[in-house]
C-alpha atoms as a PDB file:
ATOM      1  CA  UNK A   1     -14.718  -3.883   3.222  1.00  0.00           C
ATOM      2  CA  UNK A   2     -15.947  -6.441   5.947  1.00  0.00           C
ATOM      3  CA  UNK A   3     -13.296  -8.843   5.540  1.00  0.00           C
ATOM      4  CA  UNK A   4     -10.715  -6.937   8.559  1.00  0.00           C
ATOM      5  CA  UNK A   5     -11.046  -7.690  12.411  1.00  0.00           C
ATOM      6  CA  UNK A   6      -7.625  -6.855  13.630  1.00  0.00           C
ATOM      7  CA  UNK A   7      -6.717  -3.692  12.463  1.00  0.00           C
ATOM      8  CA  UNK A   8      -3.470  -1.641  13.016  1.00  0.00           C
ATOM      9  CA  UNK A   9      -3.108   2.209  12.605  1.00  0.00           C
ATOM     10  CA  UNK A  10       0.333   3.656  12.662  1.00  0.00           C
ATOM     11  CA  UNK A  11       0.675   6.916  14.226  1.00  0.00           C
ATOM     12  CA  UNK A  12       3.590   9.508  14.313  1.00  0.00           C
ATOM     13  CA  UNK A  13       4.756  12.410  15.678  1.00  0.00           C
ATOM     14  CA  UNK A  14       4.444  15.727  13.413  1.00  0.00           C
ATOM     15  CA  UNK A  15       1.706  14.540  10.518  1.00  0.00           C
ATOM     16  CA  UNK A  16      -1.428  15.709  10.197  1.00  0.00           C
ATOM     17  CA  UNK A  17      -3.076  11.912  10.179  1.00  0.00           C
ATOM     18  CA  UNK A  18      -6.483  12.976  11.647  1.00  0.00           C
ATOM     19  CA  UNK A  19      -7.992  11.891   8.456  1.00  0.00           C
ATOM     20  CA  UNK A  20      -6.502   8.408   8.467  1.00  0.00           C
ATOM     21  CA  UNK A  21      -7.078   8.001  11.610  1.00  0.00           C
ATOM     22  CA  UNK A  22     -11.210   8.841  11.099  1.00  0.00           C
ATOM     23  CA  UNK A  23     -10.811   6.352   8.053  1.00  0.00           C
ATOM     24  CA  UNK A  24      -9.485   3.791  10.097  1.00  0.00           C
ATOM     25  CA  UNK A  25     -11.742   4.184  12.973  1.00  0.00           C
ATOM     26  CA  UNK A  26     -14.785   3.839  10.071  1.00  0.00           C
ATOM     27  CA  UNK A  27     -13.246   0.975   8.709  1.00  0.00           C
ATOM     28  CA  UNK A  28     -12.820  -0.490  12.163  1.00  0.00           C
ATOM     29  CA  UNK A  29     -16.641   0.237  13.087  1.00  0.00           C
ATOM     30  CA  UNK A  30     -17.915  -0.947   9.787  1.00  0.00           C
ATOM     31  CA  UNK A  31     -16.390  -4.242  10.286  1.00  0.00           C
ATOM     32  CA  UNK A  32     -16.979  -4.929  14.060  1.00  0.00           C
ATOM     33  CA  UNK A  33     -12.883  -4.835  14.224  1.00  0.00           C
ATOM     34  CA  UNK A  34     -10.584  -3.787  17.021  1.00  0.00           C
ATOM     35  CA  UNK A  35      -8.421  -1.096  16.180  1.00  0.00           C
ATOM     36  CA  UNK A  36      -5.124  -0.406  17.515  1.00  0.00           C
ATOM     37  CA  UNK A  37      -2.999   2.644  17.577  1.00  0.00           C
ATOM     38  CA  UNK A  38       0.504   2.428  17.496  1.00  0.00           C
ATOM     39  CA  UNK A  39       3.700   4.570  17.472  1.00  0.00           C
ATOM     40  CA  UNK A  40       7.807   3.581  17.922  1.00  0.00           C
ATOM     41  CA  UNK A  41       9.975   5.692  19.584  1.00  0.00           C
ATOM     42  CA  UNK A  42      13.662   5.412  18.342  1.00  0.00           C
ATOM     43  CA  UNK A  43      15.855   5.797  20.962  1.00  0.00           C
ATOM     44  CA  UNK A  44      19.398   7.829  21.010  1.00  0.00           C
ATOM     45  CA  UNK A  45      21.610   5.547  23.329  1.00  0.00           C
ATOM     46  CA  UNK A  46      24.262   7.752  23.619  1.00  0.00           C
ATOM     47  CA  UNK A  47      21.580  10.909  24.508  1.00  0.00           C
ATOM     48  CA  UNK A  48      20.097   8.375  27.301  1.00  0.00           C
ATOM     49  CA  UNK A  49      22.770   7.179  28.424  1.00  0.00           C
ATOM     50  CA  UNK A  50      24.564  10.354  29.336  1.00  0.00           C
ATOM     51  CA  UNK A  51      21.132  11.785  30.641  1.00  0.00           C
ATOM     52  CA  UNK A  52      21.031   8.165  32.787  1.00  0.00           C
ATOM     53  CA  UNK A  53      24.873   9.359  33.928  1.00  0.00           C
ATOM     54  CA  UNK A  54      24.303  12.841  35.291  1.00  0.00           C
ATOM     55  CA  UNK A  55      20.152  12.664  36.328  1.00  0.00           C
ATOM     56  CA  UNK A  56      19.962   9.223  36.960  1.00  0.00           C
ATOM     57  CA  UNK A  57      16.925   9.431  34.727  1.00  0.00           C
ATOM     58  CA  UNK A  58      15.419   6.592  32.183  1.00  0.00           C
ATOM     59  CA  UNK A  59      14.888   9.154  28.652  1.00  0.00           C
ATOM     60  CA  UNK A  60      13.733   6.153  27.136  1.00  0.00           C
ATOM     61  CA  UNK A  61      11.039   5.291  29.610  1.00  0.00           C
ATOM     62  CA  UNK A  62       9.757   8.628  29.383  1.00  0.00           C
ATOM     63  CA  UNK A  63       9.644   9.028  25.853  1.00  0.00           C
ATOM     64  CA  UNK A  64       7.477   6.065  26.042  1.00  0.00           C
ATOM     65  CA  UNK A  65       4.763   7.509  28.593  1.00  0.00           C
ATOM     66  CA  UNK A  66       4.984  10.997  26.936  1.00  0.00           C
ATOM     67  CA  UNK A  67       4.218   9.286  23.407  1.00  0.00           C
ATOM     68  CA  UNK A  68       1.194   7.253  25.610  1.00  0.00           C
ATOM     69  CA  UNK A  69       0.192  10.334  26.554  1.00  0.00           C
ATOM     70  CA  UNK A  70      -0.097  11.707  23.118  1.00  0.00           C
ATOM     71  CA  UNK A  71      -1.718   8.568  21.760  1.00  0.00           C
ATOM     72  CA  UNK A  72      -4.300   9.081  24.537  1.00  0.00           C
ATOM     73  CA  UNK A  73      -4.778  12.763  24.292  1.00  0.00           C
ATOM     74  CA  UNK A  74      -5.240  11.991  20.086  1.00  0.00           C
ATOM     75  CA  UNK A  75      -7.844   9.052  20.381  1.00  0.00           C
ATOM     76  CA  UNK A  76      -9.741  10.144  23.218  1.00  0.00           C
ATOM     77  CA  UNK A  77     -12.425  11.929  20.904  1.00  0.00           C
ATOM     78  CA  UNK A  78     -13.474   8.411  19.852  1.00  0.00           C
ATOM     79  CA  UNK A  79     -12.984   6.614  22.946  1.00  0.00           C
ATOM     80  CA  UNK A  80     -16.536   5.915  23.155  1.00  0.00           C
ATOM     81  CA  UNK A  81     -16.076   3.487  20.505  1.00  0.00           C
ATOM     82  CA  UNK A  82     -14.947   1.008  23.027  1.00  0.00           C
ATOM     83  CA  UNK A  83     -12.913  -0.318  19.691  1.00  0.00           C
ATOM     84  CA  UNK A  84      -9.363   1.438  20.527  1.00  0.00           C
ATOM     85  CA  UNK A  85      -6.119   0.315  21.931  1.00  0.00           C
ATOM     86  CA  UNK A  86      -2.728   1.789  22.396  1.00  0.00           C
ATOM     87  CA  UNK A  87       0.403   0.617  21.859  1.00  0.00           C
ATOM     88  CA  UNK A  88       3.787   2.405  21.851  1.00  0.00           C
ATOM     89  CA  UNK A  89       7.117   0.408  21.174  1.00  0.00           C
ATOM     90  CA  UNK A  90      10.686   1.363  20.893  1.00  0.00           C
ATOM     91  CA  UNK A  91      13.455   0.318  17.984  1.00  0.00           C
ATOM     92  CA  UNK A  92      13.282   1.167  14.167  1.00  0.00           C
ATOM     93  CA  UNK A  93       9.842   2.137  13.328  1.00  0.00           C
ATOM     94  CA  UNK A  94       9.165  -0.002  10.610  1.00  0.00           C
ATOM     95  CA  UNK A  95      10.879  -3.548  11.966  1.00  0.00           C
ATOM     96  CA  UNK A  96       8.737  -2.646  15.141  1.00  0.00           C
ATOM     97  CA  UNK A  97       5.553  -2.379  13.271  1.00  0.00           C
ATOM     98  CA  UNK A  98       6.310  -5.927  11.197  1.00  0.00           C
ATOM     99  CA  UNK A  99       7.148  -7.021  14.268  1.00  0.00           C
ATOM    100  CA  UNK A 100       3.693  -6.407  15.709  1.00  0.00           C
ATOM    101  CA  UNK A 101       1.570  -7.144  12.774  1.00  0.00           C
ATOM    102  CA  UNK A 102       3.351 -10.991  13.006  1.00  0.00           C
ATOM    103  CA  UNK A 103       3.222 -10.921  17.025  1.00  0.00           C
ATOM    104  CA  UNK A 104      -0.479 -10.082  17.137  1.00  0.00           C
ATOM    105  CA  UNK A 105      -2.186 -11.107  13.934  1.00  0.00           C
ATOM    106  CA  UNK A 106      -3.051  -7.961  12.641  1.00  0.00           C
ATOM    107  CA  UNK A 107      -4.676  -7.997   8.769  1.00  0.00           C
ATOM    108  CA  UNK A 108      -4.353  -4.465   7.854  1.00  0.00           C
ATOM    109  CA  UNK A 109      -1.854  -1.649   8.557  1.00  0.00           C
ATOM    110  CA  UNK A 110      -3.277   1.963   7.825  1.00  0.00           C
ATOM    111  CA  UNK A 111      -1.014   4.982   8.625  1.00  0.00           C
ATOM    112  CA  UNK A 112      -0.960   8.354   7.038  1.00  0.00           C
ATOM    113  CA  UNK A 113       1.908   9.411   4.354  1.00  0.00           C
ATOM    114  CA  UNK A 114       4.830  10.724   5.599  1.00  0.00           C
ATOM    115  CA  UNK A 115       6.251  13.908   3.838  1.00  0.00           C
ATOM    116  CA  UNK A 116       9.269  13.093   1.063  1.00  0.00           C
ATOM    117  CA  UNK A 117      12.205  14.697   2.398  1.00  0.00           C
ATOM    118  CA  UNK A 118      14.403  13.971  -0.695  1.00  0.00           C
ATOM    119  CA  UNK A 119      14.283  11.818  -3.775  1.00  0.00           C
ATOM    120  CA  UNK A 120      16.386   8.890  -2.393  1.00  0.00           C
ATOM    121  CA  UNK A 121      14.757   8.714   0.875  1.00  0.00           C
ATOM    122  CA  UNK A 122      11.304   9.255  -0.504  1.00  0.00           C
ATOM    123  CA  UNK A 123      12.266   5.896  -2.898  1.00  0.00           C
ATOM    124  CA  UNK A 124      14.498   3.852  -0.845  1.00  0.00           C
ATOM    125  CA  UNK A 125      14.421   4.914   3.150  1.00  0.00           C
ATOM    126  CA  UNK A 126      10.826   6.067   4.151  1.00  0.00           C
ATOM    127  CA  UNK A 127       8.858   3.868   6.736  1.00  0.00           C
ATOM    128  CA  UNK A 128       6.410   3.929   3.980  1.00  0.00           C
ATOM    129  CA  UNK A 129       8.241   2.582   1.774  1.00  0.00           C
ATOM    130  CA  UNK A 130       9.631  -0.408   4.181  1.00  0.00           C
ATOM    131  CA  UNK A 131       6.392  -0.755   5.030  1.00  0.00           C
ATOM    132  CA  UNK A 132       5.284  -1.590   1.726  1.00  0.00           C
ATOM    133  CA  UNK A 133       7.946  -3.407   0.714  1.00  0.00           C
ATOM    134  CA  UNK A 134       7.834  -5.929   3.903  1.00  0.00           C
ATOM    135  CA  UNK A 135       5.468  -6.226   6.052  1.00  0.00           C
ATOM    136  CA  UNK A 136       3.115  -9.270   5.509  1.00  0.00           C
ATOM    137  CA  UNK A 137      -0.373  -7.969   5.437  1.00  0.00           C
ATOM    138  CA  UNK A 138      -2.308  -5.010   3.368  1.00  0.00           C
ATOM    139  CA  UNK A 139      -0.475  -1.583   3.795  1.00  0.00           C
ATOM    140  CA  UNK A 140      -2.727   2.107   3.304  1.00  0.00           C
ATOM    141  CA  UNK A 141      -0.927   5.056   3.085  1.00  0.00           C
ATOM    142  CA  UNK A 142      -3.641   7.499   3.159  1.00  0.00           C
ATOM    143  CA  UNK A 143      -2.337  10.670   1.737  1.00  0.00           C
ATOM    144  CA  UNK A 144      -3.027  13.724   4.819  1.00  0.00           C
ATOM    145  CA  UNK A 145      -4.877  15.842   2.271  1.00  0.00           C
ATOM    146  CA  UNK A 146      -6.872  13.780   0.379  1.00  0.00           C
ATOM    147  CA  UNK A 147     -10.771  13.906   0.433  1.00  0.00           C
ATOM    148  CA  UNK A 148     -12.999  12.007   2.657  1.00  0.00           C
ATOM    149  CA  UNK A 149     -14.523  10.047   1.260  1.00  0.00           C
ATOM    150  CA  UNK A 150     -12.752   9.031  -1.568  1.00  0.00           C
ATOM    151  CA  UNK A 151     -14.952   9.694  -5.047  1.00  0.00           C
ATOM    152  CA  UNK A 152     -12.405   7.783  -6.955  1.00  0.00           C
ATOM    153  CA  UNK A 153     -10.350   4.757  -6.886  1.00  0.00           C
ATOM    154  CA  UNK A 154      -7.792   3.067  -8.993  1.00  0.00           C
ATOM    155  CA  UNK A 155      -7.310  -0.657  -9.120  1.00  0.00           C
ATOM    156  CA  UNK A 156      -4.153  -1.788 -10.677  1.00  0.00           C
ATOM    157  CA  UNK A 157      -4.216  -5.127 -11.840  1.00  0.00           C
ATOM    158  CA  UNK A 158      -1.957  -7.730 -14.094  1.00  0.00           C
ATOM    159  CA  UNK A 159      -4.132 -11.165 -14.439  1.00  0.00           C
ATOM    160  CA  UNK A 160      -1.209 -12.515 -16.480  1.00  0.00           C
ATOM    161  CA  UNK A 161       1.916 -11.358 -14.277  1.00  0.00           C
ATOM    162  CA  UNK A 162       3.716 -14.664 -12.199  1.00  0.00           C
ATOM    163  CA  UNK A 163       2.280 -13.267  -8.702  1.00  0.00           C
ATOM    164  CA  UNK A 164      -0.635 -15.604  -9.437  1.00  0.00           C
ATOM    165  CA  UNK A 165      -4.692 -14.822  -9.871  1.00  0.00           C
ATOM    166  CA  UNK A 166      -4.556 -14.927  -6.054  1.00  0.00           C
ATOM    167  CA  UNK A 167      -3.534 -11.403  -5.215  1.00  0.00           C
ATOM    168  CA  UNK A 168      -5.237  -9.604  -7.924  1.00  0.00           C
ATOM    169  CA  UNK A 169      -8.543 -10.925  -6.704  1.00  0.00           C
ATOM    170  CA  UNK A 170      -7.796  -9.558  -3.316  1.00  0.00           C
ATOM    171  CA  UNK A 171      -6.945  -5.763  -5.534  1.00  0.00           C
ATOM    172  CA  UNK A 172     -10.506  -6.536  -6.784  1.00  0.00           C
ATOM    173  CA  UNK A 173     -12.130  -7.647  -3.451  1.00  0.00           C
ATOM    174  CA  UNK A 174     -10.690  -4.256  -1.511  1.00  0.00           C
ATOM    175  CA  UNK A 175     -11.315  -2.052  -4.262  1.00  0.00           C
ATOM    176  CA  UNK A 176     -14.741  -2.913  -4.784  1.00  0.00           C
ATOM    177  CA  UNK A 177     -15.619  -3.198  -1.002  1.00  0.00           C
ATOM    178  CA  UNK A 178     -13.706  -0.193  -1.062  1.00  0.00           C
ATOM    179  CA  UNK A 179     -15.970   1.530  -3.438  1.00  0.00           C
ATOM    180  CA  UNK A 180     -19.148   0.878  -1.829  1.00  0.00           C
ATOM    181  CA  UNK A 181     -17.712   2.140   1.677  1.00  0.00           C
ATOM    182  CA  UNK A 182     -16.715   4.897   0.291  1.00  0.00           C
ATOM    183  CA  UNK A 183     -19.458   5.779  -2.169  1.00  0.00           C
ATOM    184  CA  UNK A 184     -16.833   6.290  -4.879  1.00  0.00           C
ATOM    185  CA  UNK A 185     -16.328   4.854  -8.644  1.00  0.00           C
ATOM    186  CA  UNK A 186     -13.843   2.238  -9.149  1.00  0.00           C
ATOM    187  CA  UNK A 187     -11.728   1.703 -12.578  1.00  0.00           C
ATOM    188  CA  UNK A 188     -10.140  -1.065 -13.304  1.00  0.00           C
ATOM    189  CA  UNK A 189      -6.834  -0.811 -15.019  1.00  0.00           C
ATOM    190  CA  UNK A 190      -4.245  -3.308 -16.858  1.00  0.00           C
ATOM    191  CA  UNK A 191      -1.402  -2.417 -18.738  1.00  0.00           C
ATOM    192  CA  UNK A 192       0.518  -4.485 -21.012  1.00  0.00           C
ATOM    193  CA  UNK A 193       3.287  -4.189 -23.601  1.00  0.00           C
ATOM    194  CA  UNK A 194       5.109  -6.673 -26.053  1.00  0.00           C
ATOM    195  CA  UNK A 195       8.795  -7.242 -24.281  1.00  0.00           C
ATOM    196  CA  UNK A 196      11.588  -6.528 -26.381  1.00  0.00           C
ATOM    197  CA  UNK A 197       9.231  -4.586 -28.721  1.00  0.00           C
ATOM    198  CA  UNK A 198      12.074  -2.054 -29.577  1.00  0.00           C
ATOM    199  CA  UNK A 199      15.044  -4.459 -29.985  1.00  0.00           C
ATOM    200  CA  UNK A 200      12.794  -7.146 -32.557  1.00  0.00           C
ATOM    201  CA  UNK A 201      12.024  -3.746 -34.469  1.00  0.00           C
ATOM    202  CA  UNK A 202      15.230  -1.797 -34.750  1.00  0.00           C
ATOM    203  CA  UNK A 203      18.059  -3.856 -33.626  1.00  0.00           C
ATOM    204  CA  UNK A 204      20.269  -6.395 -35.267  1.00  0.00           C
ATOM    205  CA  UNK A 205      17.989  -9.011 -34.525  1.00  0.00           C
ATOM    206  CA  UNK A 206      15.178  -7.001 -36.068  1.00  0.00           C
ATOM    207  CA  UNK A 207      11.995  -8.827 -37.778  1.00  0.00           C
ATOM    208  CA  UNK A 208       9.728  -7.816 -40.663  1.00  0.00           C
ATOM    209  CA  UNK A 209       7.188  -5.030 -39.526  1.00  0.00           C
ATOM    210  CA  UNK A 210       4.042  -7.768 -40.244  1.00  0.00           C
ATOM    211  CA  UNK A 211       5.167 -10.124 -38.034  1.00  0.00           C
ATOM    212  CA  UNK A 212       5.936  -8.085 -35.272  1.00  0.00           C
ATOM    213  CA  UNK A 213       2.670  -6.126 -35.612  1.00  0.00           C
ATOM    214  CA  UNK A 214       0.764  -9.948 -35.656  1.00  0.00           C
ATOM    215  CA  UNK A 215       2.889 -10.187 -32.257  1.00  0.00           C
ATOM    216  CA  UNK A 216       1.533  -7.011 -30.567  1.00  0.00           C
ATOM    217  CA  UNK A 217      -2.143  -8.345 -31.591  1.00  0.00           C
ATOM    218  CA  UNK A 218      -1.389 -11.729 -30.225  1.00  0.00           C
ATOM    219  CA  UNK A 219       0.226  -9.843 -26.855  1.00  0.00           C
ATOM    220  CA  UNK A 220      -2.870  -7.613 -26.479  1.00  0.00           C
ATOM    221  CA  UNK A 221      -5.314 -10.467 -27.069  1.00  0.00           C
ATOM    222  CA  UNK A 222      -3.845 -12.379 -24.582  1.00  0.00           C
ATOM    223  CA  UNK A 223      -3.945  -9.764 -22.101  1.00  0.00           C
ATOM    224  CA  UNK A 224      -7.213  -8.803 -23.405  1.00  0.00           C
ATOM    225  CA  UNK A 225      -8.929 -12.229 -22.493  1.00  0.00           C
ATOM    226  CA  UNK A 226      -7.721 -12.359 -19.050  1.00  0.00           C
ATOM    227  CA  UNK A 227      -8.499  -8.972 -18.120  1.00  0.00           C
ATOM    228  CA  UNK A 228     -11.758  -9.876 -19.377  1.00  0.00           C
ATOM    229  CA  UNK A 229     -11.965 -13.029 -17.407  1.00  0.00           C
ATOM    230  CA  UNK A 230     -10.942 -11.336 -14.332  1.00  0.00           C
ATOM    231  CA  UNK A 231     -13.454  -8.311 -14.102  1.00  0.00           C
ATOM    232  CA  UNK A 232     -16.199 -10.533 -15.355  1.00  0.00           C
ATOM    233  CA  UNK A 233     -16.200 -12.195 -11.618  1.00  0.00           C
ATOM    234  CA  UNK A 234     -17.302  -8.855 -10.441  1.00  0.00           C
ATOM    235  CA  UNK A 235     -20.265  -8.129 -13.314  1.00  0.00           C
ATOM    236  CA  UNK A 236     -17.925  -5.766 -15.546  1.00  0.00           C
ATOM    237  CA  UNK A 237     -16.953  -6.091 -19.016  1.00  0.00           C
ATOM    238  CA  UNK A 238     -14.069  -4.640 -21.334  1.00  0.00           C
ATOM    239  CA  UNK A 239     -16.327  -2.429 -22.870  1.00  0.00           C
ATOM    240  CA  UNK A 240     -16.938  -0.500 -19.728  1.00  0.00           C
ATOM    241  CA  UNK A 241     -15.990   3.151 -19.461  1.00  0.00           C
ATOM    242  CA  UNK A 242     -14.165   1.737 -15.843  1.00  0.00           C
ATOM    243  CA  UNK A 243     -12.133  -0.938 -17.359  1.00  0.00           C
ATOM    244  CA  UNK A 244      -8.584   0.358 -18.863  1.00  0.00           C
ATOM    245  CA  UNK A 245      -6.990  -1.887 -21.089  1.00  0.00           C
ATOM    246  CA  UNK A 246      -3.836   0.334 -21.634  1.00  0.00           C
ATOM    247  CA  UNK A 247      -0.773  -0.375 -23.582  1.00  0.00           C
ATOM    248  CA  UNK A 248       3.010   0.734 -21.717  1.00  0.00           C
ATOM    249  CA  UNK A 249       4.712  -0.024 -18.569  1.00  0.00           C
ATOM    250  CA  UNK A 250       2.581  -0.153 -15.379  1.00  0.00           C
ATOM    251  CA  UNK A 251       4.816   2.288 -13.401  1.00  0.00           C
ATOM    252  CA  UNK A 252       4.228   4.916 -16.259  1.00  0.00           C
ATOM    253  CA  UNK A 253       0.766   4.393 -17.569  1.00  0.00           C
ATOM    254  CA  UNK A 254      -0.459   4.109 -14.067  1.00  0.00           C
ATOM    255  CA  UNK A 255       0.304   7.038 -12.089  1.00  0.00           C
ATOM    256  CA  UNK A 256      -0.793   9.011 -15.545  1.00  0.00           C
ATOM    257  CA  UNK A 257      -3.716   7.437 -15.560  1.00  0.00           C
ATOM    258  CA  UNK A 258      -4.618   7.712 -11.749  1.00  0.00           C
ATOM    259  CA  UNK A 259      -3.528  11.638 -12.842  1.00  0.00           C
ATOM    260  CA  UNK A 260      -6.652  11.398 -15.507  1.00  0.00           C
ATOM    261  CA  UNK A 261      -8.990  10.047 -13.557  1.00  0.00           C
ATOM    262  CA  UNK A 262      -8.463  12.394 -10.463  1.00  0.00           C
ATOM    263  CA  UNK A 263      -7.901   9.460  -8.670  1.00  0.00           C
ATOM    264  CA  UNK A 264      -8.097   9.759  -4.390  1.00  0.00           C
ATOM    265  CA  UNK A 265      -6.872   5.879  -4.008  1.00  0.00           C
ATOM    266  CA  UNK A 266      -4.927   3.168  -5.780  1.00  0.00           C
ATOM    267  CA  UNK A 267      -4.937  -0.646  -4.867  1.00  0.00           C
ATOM    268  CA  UNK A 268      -2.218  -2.467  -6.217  1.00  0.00           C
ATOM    269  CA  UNK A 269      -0.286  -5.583  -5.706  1.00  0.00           C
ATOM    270  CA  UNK A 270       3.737  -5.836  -5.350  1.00  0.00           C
ATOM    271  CA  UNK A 271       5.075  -8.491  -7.205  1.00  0.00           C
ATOM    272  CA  UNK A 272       8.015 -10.924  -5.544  1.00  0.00           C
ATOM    273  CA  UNK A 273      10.821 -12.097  -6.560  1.00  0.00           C
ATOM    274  CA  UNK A 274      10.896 -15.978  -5.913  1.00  0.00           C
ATOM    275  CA  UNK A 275      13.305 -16.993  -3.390  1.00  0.00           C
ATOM    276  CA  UNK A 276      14.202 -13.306  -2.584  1.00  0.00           C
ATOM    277  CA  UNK A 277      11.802 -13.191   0.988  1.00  0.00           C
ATOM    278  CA  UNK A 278      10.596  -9.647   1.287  1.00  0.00           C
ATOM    279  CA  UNK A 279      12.098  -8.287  -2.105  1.00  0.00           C
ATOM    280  CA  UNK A 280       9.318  -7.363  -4.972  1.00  0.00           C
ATOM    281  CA  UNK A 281      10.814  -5.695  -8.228  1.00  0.00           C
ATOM    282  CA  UNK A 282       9.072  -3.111 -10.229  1.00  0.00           C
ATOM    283  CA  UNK A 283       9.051   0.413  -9.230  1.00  0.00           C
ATOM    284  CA  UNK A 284       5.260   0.754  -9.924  1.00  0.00           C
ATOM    285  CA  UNK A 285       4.431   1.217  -6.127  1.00  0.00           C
ATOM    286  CA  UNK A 286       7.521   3.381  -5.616  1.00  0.00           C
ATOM    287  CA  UNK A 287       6.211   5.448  -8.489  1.00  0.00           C
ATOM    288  CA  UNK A 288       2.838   5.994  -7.680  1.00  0.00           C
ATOM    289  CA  UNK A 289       3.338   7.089  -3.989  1.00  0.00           C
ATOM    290  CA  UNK A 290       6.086   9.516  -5.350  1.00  0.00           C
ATOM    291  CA  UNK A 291       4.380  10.585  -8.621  1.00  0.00           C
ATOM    292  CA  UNK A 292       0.973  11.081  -7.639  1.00  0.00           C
ATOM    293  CA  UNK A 293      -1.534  12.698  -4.902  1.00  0.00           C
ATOM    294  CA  UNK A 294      -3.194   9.317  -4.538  1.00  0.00           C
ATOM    295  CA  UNK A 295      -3.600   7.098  -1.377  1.00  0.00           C
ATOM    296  CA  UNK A 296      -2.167   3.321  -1.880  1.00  0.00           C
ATOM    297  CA  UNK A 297      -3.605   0.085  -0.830  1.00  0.00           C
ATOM    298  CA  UNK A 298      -0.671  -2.462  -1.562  1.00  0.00           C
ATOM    299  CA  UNK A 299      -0.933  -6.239  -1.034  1.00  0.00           C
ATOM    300  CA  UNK A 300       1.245  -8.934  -1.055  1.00  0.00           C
ATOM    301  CA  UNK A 301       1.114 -12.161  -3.549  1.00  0.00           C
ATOM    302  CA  UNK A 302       0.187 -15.437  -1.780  1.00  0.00           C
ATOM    303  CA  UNK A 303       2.930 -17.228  -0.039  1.00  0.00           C
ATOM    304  CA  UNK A 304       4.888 -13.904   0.976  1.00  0.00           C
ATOM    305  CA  UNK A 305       7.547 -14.124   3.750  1.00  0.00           C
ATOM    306  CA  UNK A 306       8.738 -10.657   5.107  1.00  0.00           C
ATOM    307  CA  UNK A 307      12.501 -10.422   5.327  1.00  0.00           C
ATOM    308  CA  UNK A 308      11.693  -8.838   9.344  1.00  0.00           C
ATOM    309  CA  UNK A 309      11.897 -11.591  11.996  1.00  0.00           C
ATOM    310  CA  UNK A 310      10.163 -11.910  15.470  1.00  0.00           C
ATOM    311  CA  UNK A 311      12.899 -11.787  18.358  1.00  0.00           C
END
């Protein structure tokens, strides 16, 4: 993977990240990068400001310098590196972190997974999530538990979805770089289904059997061909045991695939919605980080715009 330089690890209080961080100090090495760990403090105004009141103290300040401290104290084993900087912030963790990726340049964020504490915060509120959703570069969520290195890896790809061939060569590019570094085996995955496949059968619009059957073969063909076209950039075929041309909906073939394969790491792509800056629809990244075990790699399509501004 010797494509990073400015790399940005996201650290936080209470998660066993020791892994991620060992991944992302490899990763760092490997590519002659700098590496920077960061953590946000979110401040209680009305805690600080009463403490300010009565002690004429600064809680803020000295959540700051305690959390320095802690950043120190938890990178100091590979200090001799030379390759390590801190950084500690305070706001909302995840429009902090955008915030610094655009303000400094940085080309991948790397933090470990934070634990689900409920089914609409694991989908819809998580840092990781936000994360994923908005910020502008490549986002790894490196599950706390899962092996080192990894001896599997996922790529998800769709060579004929509108996010353009683009991002799916970049899934390719990490996966495969990711692969070597790693030592592990990378599969290649597509899904694909005919839209409307159970309304043109069954409902009152319904068409003969035949024809619909000659447009699944049509569908898969096309699919078929540009799967084929895409992996054969990186010598594979469709006849390969690591190439999965599979027929359903990418956020439930996928995780059940990733399932199959014992997978350690998926790389994906989130797909925008044009004119919607920050926004991608399809739950397939929400359902693999809640579904499965796996680490994710997500990256953005070309021409993305995070909905987080600098101040």
């Amino acid at each position: 993977m010797q494509r990073f330089k400015n790399i940005l690890f996201l650290a936080h209080s209470g998660a066993d990240q020791s892994a991620a961080l060992k991944r992302a100090l490899a990763l760092a090495e490997y590519n002659g990068a700098r590496l920077t760990v960061m953590d946000v403090v979110e401040p209680e105004d009305e805690l600080a400001d009463a403490i300010k009141a009565k002690f004429n103290l600064d809680l803020e300040a000295l959540l700051l310098e305690q959390r320095r401290e802690e950043l120190a104290a938890l990178t100091t084993p590979y200090a001799h590196s030379g390759r390590i900087l801190i950084q500690v912030r305070s706001g909302t963790p995840f429009i902090e972190v955008i915030r610094a990726v655009q303000h400094n340049g940085y080309d991948l964020l790397i933090k470990a997974a934070e634990g689900p504490r409920g089914q609409a915060d694991r989908l819809f509120g998580s840092t990781d999530m936000h994360l994923l959703r908005k910020a502008p570069c490549p986002v790894w969520i490196d599950r706390p538990r899962q092996t080192h290195p990894y001896r599997t890896i996922l790529a998800a790809v769709d060579p004929v979805g509108e996010a353009g061939n683009g991002m799916y060569r970049l899934i390719m590019d990490l996966a495969t770089s990711l692969g070597t570094h790693e030592g592990g085996v990378v599969h290649i995955a597509h899904a694909w289904n005919l839209q409307g496949e159970s309304l043109l059968a069954s409902g009152r619009e319904h068409i003969q059997p035949s024809y619909l059957e000659h447009l699944r073969e049509m569908t898969e063909a096309r699919h078929k061909a540009r799967l084929g076209w895409l992996v054969s950039a990186y010598d594979l075929s469709l006849d390969m045991a690591n190439v999965h041309l599979i027929e359903g909906k990418p956020a439930e073939v996928i995780p059940s695939l990733a399932h199959e394969l014992r997978a350690d790491a998926i790389v994906l792509g989130t797909a925008a919605r044009v004119g919607v800056p920050g926004f991608f629809i399809g739950s397939t990244a929400e359902e693999i980080l809640g579904s499965t075990q796996c680490s994710v790699l997500a990256v953005k399509p070309e021409g993305f715009v995070s909905p987080v501004t600098l101040q």
